[in-house]
Protein backbone atom coordinates (compact mmCIF):
# COMPACT_ATOMS: atom_id res chain seq x y z
CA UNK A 1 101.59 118.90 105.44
CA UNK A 2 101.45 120.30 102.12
CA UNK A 3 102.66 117.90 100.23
CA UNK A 4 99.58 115.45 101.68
CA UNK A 5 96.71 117.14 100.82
CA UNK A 6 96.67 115.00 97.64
CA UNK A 7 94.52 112.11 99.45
CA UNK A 8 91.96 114.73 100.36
CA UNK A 9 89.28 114.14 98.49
CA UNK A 10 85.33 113.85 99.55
CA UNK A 11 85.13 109.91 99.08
CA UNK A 12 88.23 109.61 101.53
CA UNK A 13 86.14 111.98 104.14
CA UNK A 14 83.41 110.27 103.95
CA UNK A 15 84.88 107.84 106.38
CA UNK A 16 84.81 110.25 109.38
CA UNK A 17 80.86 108.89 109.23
CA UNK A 18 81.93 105.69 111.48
CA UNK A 19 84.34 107.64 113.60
CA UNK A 20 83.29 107.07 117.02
CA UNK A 21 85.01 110.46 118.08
CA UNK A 22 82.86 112.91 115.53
CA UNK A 23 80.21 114.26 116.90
CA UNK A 24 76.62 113.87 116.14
CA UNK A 25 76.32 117.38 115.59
CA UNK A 26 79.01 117.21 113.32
CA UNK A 27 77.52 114.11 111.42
CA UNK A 28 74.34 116.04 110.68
CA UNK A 29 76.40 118.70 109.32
CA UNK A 30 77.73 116.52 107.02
CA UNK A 31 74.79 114.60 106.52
CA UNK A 32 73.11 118.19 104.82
CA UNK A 33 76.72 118.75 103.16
CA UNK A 34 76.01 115.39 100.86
CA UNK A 35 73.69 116.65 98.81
CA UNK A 36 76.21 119.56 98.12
CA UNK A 37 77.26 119.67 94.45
CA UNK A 38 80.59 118.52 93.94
CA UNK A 39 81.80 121.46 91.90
CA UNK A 40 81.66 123.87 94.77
CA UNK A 41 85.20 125.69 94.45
CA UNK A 42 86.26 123.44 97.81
CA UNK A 43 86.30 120.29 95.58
CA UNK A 44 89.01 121.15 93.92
CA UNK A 45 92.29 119.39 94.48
CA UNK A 46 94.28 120.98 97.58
CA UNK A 47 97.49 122.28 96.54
CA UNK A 48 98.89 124.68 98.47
CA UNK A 49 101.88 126.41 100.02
CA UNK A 50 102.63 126.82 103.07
CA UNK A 51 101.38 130.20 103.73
CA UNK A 52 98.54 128.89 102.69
CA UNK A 53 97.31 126.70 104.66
CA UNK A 54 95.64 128.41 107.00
CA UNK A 55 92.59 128.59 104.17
CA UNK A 56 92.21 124.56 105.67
CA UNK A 57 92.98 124.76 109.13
CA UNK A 58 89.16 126.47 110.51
CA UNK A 59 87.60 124.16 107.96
CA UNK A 60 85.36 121.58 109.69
CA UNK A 61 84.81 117.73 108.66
CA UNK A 62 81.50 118.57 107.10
CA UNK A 63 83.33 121.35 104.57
CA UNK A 64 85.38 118.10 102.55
CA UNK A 65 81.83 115.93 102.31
CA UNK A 66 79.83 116.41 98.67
CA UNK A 67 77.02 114.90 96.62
CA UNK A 68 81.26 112.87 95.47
CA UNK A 69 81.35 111.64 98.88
CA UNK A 70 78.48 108.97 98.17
CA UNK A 71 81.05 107.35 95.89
CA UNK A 72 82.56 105.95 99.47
CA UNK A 73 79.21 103.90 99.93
CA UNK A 74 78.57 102.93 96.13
CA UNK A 75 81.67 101.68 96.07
CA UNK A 76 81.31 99.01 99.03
CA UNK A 77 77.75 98.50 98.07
CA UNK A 78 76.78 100.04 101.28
CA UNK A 79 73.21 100.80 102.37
CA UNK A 80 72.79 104.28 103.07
CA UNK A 81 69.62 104.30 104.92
CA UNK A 82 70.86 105.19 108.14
CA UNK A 83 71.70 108.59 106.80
CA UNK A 84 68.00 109.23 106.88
CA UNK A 85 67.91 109.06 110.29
CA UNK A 86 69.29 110.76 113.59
CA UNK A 87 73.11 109.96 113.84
CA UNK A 88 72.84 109.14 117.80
CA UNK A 89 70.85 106.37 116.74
CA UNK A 90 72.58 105.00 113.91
CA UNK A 91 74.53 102.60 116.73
CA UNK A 92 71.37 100.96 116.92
CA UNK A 93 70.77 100.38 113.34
CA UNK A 94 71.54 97.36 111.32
CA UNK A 95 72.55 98.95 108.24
CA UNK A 96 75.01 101.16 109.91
CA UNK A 97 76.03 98.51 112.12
CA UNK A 98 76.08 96.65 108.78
CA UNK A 99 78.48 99.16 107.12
CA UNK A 100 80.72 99.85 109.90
CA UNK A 101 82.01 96.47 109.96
CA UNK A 102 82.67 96.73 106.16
CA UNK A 103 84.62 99.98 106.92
CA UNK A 104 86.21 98.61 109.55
CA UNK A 105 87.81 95.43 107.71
CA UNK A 106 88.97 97.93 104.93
CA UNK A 107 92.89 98.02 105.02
CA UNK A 108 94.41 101.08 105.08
CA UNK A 109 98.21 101.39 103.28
CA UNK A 110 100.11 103.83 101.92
CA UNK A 111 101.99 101.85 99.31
CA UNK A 112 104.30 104.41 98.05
CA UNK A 113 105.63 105.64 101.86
CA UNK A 114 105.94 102.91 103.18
CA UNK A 115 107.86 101.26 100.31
CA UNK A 116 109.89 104.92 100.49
CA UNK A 117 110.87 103.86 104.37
CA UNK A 118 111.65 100.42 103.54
CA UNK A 119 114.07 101.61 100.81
CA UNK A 120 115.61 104.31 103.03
CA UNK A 121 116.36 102.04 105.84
CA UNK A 122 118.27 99.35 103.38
CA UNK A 123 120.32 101.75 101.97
CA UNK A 124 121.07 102.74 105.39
CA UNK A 125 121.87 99.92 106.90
CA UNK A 126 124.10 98.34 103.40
CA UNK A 127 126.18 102.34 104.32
CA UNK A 128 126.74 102.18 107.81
CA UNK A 129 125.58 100.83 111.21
CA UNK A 130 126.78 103.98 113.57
CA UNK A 131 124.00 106.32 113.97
CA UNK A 132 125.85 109.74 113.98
CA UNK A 133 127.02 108.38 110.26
CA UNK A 134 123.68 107.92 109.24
CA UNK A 135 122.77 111.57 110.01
CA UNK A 136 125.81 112.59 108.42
CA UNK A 137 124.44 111.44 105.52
CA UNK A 138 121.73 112.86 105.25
CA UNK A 139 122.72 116.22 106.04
CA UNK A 140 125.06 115.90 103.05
CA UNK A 141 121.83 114.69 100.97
CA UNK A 142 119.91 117.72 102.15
CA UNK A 143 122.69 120.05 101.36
CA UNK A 144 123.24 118.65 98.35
CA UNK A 145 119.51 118.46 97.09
CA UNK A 146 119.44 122.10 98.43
CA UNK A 147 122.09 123.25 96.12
CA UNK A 148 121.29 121.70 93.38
CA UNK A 149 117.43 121.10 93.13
CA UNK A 150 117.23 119.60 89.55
CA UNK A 151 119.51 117.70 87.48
CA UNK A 152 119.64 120.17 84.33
CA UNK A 153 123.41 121.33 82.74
CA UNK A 154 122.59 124.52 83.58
CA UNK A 155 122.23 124.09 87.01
CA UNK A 156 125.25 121.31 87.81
CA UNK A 157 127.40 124.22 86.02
CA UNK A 158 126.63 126.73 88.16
CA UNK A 159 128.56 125.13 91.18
């Protein structure tokens, strides 16, 4: 999980606003957290450890929305009117209606992971076909990452 966090940023939250399964409570929370300045110490990138991350775990959706989250809507050239109003009633709005169906057509990819996966599974396929190989191999990859982390002299020596 820690090594994630990087996509956590207050434009990316800003799309729990036309997610059916927040509450309205919640959206009015976050509604009042947008005109939050955006360098409150929780803007800040999240990179932690994982003892740490606990500090994110009671944190609601409302904590990772700013005055940065409007970004989101500028971006799309969305109207924000509907945050003016009550969010049980923003299903009944055009503009929100409006700007859900531009969030909703957005595509959502992870270019780098998935071109990771698709690079895995050719090399493992061009190795070997028999499963119990595969894992085999990348034991032996683990172990051998494990023992030597980085590719300096100093450390290949060692060994």
């Amino acid at each position: 999980m820690c090594g994630h966090l990087w996509y956590l940023s207050p434009e990316a939250a800003a799309f729990s606003f036309f997610d059916e399964d927040v509450s309205v409570e919640t959206k009015k929370k976050m509604i009042t957290a947008l005109n939050t300045d955006s360098k409150d110490e929780f803007r800040k990138q999240y990179i932690l450890k994982p003892n740490q991350v606990d500090s994110i775990l009671n944190k609601g959706l409302e904590d990772f929305i700013c005055s940065e989250s409007m970004t989101l809507f500028n971006r799309f050239k969305i109207n924000t009117e509907f945050l003016k109003i009550d969010p049980s009633s923003w299903q009944n709005n055009e503009n929100y209606k409006k700007a859900a169906a531009i969030i909703k057509n957005i595509p959502v990819v992870n270019d780098v992971a998935e071109r990771g996966v698709k690079l895995i599974e050719e090399y493992n396929d061009k190795i070997t076909k028999d499963e119990s190989q595969k894992q085999y191999l990348l034991q032996v990859v683990y172990h051998y990452r494990k023992t030597y982390p980085d590719s300096r002299k100093g450390t290949l020596m060692k060994k």
